[in-house]
N, C-alpha and C. Protein backbone atom coordinates (compact mmCIF):
# COMPACT_ATOMS: atom_id res chain seq x y z
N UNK A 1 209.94 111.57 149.35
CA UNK A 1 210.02 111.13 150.74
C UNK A 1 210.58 112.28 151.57
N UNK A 2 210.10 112.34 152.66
CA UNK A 2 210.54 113.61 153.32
C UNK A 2 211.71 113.32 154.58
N UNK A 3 212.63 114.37 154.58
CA UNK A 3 213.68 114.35 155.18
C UNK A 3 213.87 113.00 156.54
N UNK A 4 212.83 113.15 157.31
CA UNK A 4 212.97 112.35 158.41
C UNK A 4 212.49 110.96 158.03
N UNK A 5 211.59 110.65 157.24
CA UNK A 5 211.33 109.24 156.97
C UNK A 5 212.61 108.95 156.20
N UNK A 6 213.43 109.65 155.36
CA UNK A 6 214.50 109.28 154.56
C UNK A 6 215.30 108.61 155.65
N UNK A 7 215.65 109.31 156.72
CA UNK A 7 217.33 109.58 157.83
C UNK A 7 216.21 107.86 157.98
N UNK A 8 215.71 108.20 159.41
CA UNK A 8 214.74 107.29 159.32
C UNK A 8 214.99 105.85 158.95
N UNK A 9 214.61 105.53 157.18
CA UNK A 9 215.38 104.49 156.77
C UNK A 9 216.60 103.96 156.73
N UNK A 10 217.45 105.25 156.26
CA UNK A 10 218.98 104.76 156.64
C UNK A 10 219.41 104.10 157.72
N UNK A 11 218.62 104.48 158.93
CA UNK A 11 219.32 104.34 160.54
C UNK A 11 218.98 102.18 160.00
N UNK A 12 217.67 102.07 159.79
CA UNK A 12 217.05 100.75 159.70
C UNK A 12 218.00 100.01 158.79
N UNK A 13 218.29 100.00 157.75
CA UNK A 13 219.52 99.43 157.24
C UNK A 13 220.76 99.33 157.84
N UNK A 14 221.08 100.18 158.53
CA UNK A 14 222.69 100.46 158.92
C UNK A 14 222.32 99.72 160.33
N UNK A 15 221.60 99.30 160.87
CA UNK A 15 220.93 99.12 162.42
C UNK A 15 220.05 98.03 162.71
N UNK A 16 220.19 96.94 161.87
CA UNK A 16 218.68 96.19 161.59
C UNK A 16 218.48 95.55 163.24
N UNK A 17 219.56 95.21 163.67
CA UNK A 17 219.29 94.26 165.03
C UNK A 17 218.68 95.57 166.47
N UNK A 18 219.04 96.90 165.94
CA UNK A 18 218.22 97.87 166.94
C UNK A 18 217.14 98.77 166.49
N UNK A 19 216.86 98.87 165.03
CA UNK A 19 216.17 99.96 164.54
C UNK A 19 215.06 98.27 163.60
N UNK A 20 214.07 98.22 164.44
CA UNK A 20 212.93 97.52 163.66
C UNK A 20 212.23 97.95 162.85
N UNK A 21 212.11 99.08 162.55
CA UNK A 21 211.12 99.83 161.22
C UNK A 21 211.57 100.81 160.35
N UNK A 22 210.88 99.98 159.35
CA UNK A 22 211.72 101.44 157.80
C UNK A 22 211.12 102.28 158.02
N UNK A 23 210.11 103.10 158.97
CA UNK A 23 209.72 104.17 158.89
C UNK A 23 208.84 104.29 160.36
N UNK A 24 208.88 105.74 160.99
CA UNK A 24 208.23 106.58 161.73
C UNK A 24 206.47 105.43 162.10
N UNK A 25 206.97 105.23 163.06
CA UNK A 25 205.15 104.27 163.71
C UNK A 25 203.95 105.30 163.19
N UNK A 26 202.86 104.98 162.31
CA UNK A 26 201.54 105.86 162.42
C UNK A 26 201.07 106.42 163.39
N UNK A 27 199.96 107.38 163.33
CA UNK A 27 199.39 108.33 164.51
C UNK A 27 198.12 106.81 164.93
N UNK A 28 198.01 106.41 164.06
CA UNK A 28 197.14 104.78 164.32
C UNK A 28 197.07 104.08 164.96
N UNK A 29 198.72 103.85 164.66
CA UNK A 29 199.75 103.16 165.82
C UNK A 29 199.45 103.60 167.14
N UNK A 30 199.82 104.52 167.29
CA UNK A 30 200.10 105.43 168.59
C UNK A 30 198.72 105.32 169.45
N UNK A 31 198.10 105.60 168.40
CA UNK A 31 196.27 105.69 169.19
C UNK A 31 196.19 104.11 169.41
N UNK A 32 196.45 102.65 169.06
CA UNK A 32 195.87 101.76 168.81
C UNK A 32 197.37 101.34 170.49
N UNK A 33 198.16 102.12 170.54
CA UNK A 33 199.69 101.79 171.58
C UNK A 33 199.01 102.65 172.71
N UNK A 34 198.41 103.33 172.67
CA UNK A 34 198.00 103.94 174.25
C UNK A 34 196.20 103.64 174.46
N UNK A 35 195.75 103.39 173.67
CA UNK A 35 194.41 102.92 173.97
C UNK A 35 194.29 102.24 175.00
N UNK A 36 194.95 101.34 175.92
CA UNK A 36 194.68 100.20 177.11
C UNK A 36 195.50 101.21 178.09
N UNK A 37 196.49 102.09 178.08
CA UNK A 37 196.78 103.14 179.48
C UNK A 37 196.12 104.29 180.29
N UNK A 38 195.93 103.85 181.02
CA UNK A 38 195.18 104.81 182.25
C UNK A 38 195.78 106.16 182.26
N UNK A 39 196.17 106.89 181.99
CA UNK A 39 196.91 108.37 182.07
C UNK A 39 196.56 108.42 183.45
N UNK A 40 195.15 108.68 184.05
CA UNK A 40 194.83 108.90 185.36
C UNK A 40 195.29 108.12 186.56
N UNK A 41 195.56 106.80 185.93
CA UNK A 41 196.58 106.45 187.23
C UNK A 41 197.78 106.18 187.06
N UNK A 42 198.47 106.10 185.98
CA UNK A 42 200.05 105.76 185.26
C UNK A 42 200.54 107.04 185.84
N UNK A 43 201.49 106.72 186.93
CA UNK A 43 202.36 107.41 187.52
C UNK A 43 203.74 107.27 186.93
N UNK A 44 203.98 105.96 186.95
CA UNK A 44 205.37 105.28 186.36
C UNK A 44 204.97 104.60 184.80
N UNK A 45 205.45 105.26 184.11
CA UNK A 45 205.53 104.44 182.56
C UNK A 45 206.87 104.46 181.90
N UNK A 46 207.38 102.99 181.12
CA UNK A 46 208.45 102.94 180.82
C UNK A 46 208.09 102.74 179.22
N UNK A 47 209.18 102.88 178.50
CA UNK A 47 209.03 103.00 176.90
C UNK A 47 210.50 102.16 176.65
N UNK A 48 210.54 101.12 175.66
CA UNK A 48 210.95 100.79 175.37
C UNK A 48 211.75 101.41 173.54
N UNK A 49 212.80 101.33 173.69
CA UNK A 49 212.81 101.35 171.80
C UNK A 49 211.76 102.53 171.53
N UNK A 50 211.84 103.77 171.41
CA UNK A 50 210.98 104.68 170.83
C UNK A 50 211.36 105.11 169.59
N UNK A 51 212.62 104.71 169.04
CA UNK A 51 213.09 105.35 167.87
C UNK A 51 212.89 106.61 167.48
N UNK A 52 211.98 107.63 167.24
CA UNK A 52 212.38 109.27 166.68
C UNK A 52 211.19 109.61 167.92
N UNK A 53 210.79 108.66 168.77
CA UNK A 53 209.55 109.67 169.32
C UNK A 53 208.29 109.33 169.37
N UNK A 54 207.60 109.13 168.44
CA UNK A 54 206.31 108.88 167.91
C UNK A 54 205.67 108.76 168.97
N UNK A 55 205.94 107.76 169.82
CA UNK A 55 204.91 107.62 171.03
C UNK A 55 205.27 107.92 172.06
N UNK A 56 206.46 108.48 172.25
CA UNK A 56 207.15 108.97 173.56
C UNK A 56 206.19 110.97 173.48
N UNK A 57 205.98 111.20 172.29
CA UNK A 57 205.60 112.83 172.41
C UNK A 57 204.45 112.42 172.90
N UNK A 58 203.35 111.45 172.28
CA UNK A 58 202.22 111.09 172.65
C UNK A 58 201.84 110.81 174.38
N UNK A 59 202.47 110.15 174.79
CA UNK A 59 202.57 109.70 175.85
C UNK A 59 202.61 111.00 177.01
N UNK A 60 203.63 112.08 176.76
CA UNK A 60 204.17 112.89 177.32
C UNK A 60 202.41 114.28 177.59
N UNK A 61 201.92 114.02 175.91
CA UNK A 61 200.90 114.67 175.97
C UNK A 61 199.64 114.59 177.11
N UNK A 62 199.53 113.10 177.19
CA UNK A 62 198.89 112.48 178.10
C UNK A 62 198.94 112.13 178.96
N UNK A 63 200.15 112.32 179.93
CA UNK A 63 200.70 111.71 181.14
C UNK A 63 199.97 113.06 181.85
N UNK A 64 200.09 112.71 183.66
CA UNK A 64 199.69 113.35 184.36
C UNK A 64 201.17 114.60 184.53
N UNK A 65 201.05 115.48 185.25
CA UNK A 65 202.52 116.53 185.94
C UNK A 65 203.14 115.32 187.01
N UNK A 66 202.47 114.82 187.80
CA UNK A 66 203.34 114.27 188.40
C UNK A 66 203.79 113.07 188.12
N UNK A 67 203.51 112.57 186.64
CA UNK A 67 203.79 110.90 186.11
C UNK A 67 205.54 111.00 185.89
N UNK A 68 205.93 109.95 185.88
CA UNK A 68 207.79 109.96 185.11
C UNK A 68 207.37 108.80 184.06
N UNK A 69 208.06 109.11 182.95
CA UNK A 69 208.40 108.26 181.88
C UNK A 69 210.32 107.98 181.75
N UNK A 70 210.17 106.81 181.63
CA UNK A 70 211.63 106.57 181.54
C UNK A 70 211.62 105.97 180.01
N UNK A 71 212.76 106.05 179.49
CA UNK A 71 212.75 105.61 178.02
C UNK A 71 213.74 105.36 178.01
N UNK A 72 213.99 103.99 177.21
CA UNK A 72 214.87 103.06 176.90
C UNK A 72 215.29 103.07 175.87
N UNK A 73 216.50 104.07 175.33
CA UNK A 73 216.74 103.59 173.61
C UNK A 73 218.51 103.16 173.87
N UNK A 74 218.45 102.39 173.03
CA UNK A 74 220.03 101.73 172.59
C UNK A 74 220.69 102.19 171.14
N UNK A 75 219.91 102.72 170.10
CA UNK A 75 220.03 103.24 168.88
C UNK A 75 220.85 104.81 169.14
N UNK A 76 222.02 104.96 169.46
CA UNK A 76 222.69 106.22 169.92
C UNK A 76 222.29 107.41 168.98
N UNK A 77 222.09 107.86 167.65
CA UNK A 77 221.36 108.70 166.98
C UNK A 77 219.93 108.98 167.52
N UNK A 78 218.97 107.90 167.60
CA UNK A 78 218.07 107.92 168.40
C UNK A 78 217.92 108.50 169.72
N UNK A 79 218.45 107.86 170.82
CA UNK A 79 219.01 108.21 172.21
C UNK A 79 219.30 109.89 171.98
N UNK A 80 220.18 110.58 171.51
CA UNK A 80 220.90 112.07 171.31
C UNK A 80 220.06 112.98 170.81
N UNK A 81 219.25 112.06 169.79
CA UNK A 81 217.80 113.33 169.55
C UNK A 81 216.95 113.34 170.54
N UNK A 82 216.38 112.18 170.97
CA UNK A 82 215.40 112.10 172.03
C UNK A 82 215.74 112.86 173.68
N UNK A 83 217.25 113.04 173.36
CA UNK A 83 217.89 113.79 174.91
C UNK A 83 217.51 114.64 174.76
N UNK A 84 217.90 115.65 173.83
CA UNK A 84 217.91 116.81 173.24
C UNK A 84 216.73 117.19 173.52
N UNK A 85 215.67 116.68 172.90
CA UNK A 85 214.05 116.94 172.71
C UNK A 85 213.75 117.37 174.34
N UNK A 86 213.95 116.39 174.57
CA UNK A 86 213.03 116.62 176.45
C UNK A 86 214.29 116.87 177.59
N UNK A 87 215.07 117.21 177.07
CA UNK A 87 216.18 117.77 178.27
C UNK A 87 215.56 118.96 179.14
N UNK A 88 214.61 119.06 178.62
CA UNK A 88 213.70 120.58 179.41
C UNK A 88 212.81 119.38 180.26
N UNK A 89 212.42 118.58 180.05
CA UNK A 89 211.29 117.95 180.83
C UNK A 89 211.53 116.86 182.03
N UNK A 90 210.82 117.66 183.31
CA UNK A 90 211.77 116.70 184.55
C UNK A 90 211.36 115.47 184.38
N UNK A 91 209.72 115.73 183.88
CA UNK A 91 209.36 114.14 184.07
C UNK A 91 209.55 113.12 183.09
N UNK A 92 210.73 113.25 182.27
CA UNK A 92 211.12 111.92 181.63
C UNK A 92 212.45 111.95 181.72
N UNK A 93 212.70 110.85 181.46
CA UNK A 93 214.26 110.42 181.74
C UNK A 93 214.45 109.67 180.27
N UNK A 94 215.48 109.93 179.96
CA UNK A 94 215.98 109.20 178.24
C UNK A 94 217.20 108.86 178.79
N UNK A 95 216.90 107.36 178.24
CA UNK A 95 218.57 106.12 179.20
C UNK A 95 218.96 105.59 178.33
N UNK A 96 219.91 105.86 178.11
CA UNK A 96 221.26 104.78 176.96
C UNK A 96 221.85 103.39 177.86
N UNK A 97 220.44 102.45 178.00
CA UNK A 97 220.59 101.21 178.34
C UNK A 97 219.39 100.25 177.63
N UNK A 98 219.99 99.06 178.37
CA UNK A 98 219.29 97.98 177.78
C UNK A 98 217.86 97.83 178.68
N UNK A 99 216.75 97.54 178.28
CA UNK A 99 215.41 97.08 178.84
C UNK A 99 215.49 96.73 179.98
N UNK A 100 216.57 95.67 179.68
CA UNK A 100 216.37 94.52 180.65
C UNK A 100 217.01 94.89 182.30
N UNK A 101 217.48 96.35 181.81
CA UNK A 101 217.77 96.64 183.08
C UNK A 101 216.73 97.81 183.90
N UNK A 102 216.12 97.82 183.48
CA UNK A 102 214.56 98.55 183.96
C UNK A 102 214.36 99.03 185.09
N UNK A 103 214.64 97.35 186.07
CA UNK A 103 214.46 97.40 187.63
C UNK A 103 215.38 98.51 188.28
N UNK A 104 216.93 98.22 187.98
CA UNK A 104 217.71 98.98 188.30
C UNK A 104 217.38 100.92 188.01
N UNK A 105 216.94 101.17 187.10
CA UNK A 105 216.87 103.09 187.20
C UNK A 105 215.23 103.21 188.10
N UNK A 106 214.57 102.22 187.94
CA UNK A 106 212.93 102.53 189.38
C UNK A 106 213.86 102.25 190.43
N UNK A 107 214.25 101.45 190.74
CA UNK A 107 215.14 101.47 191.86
C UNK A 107 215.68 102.66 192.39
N UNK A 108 216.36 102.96 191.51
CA UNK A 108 217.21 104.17 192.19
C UNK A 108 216.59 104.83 191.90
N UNK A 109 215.56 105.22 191.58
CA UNK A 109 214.44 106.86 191.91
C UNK A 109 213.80 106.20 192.86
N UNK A 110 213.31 105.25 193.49
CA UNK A 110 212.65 105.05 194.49
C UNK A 110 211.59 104.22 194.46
N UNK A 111 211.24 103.64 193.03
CA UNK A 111 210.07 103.61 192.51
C UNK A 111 210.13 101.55 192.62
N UNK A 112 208.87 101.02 193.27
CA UNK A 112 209.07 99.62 193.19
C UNK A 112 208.61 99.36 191.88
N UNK A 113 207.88 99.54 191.39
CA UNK A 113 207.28 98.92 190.15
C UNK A 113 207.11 99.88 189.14
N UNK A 114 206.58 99.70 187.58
CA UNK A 114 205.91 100.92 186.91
C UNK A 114 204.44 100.17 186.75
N UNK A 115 204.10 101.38 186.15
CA UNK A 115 202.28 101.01 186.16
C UNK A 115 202.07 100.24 184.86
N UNK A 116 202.75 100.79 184.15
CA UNK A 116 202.92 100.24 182.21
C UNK A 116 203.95 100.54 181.52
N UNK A 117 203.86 99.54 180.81
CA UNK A 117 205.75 99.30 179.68
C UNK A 117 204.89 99.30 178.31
N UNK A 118 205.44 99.80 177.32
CA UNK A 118 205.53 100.42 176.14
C UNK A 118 206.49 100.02 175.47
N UNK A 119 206.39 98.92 174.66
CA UNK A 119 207.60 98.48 173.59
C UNK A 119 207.54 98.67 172.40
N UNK A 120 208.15 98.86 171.73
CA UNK A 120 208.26 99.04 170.15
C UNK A 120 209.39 98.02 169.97
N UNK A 121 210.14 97.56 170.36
CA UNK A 121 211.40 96.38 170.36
C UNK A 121 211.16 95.62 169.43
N UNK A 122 212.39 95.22 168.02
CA UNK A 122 211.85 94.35 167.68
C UNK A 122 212.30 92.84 168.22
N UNK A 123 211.16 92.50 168.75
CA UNK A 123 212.13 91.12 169.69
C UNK A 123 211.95 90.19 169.03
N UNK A 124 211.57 89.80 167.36
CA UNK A 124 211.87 88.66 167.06
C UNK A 124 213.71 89.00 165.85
N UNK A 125 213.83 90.16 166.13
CA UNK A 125 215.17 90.38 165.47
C UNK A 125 215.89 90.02 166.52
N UNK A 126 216.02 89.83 167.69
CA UNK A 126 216.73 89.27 168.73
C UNK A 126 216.79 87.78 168.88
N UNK A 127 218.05 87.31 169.65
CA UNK A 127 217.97 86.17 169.81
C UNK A 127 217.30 85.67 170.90
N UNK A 128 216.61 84.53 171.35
CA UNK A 128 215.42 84.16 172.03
C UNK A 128 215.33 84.43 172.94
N UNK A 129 217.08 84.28 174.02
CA UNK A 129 217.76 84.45 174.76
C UNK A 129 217.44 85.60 175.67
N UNK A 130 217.91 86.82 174.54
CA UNK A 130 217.64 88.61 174.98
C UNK A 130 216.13 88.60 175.06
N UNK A 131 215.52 88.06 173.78
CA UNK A 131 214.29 88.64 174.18
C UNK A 131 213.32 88.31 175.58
N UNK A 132 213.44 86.96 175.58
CA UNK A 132 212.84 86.31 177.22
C UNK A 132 213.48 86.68 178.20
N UNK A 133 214.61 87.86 178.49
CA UNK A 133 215.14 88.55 179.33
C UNK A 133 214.34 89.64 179.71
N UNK A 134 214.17 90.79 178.16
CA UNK A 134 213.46 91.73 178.29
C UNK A 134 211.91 91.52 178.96
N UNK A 135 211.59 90.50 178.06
CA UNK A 135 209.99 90.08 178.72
C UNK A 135 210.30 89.98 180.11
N UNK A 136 211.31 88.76 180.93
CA UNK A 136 210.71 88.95 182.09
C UNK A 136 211.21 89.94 182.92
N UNK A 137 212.13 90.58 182.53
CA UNK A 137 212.33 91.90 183.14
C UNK A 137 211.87 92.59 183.31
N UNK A 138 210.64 92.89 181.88
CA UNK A 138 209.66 93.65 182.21
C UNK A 138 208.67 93.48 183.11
N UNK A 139 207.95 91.91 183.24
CA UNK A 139 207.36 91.40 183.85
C UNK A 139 207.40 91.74 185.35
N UNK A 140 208.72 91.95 185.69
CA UNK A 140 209.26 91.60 187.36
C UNK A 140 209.23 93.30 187.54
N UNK A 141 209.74 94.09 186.43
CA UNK A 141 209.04 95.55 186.45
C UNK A 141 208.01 96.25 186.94
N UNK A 142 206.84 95.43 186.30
CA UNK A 142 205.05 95.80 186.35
C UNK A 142 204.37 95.56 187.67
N UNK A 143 203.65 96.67 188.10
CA UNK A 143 202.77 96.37 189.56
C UNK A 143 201.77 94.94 189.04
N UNK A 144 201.41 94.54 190.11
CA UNK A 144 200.46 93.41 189.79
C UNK A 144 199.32 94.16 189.06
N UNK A 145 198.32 93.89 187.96
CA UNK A 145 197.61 94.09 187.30
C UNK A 145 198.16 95.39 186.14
N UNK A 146 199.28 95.02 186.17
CA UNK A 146 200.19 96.01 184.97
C UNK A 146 199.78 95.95 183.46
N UNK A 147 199.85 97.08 182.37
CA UNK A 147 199.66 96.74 181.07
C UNK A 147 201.24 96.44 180.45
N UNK A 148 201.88 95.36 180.20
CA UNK A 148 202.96 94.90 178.95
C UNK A 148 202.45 95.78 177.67
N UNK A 149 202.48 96.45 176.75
CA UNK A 149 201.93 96.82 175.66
C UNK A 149 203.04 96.88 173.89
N UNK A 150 203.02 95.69 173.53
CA UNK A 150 203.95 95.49 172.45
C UNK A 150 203.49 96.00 171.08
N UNK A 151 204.16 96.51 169.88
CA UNK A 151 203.77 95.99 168.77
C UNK A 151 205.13 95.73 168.37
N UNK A 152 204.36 94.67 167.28
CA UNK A 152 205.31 94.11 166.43
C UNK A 152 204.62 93.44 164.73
N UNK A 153 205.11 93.05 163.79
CA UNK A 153 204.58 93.25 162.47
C UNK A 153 203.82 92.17 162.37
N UNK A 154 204.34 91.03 162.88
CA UNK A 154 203.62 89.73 162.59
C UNK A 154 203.20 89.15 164.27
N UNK A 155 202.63 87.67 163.90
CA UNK A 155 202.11 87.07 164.81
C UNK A 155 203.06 86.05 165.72
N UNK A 156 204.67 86.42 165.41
CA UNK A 156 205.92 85.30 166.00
C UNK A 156 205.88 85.76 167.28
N UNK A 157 205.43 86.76 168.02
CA UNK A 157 206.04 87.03 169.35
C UNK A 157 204.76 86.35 170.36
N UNK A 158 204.16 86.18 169.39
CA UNK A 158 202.77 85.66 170.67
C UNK A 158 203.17 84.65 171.45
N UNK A 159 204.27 83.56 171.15
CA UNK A 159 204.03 82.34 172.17
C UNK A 159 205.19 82.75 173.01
N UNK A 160 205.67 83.83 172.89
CA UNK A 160 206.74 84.12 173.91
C UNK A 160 206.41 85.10 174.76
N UNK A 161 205.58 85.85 174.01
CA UNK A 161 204.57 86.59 175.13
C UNK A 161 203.49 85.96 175.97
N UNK A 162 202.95 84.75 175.71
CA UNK A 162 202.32 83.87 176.17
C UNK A 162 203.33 83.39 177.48
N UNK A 163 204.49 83.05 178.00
CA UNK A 163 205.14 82.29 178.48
C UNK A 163 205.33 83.57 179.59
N UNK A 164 205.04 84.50 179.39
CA UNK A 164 205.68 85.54 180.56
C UNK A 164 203.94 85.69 181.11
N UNK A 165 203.09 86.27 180.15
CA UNK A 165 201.97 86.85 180.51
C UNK A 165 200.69 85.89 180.34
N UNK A 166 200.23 86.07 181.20
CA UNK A 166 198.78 85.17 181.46
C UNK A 166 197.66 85.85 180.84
N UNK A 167 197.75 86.87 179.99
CA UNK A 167 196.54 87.34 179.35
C UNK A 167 196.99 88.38 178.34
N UNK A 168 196.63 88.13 177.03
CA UNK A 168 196.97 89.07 176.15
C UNK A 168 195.72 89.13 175.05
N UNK A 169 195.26 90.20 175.05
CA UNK A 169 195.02 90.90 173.83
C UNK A 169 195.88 91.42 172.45
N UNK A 170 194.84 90.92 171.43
CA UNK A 170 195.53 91.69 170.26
C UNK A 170 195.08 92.09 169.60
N UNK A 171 195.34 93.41 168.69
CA UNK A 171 194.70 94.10 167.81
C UNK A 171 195.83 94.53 166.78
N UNK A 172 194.74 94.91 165.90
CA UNK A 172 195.74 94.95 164.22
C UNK A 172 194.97 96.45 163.61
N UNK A 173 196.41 96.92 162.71
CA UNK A 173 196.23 98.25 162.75
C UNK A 173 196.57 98.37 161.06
N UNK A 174 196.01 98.23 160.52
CA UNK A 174 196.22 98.20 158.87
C UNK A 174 196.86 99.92 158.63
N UNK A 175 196.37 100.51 158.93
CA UNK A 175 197.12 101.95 158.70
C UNK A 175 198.65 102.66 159.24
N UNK A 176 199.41 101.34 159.32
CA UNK A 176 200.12 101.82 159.48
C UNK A 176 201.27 100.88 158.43
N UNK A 177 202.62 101.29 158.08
CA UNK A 177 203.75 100.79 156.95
C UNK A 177 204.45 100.06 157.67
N UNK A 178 205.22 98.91 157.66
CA UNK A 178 203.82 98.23 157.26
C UNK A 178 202.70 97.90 158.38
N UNK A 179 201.75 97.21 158.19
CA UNK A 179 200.65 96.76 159.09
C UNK A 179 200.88 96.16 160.63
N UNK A 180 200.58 96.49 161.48
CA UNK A 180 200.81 95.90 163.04
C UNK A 180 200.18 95.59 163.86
N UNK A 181 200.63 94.66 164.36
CA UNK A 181 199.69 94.33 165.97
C UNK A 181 200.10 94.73 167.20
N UNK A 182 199.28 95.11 168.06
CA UNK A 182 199.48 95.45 168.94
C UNK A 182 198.95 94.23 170.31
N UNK A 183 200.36 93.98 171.23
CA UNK A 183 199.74 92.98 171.76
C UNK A 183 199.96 93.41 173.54
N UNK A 184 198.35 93.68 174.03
CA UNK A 184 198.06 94.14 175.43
C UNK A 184 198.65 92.61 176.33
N UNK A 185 199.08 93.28 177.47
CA UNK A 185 199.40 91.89 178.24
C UNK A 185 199.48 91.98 179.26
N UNK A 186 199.05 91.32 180.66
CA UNK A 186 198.58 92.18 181.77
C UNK A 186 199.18 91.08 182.57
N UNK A 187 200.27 91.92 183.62
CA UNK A 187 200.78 90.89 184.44
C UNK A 187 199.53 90.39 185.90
N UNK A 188 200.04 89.23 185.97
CA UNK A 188 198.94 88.60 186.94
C UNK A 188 198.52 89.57 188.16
């Protein structure tokens, strides 16, 4: 096993209620997590939970010069690498807060809405409570015709993603450890 999938696991044991995966999301993943975003018009994109990156480098690859990505990690090992990484880059911001406070950092850059949210969260390790916070936080986040874009391992988050979002897609990604869905969700 190689160095970073090792650290990687440790964080997931020592972390279970913030670190949802024993290992690094697939390039599968990533392709199967940005497949429904517009790069060409995603000005504002927020990331939830990125843990080492995976789709925050992706994202960064594909964003426009003048897009901002804001990223949300609570996992402080996580958070300190991910600073580190893009402390050179104006257009992302790496925040040692909770999701659910989203509105508040577009706010204070100026920004009413984002175009698309990016979660990796695991929100059925949360209590029902937090998670239907994050959802509608995100919700109240998103311009009208916004992409929500979740994965998660199994099929438990659907009826709670159902309750925020009026339309979701899902797709399943066998190539990745373990297996995931990805669930598109488009605010009204």
């Amino acid at each position: 096993m190689d160095k970073k999938k090792d650290n990687f696991l440790k964080e997931f044991f020592k972390e279970r209620k913030t670190v949802g995966a024993i290992r690094p999301s697939s390039k599968s993943l990533a392709k199967k997590m940005l497949k429904n975003v517009d790069f060409n018009d995603a000005k504002i994109i927020v990331e939830y939970g990125p843990g080492t990156g995976v789709f925050t480098r992706r994202i960064i690859e594909e964003m426009k010069s003048d897009a901002m990505l804001y990223v949300f990690e609570l996992h402080e090992p996580f958070f300190l690498k991910l600073q580190k990484e893009f402390e050179n880059d104006e257009r992302v911001k790496i925040i040692f807060d909770s999701a659910v406070e989203v509105r508040k950092y577009l706010e204070k850059d100026n920004h009413e809405s984002a175009d698309v949210i990016l979660s990796s969260l695991p929100l059925t390790n949360f209590d029902q409570k937090l998670t239907m916070r994050i959802l509608k936080s995100a919700e109240m986040a998103l311009k009208s015709g916004g992409n929500y874009i979740q994965f998660q391992y199994s099929l438990n988050a659907r009826k709670l993603l159902m309750k925020i979002f009026n339309t979701i897609d899902i797709q399943f990604t066998v190539n990745n450890l373990p297996p995931a869905f990805v669930y598109t969700c488009k605010k009204k």
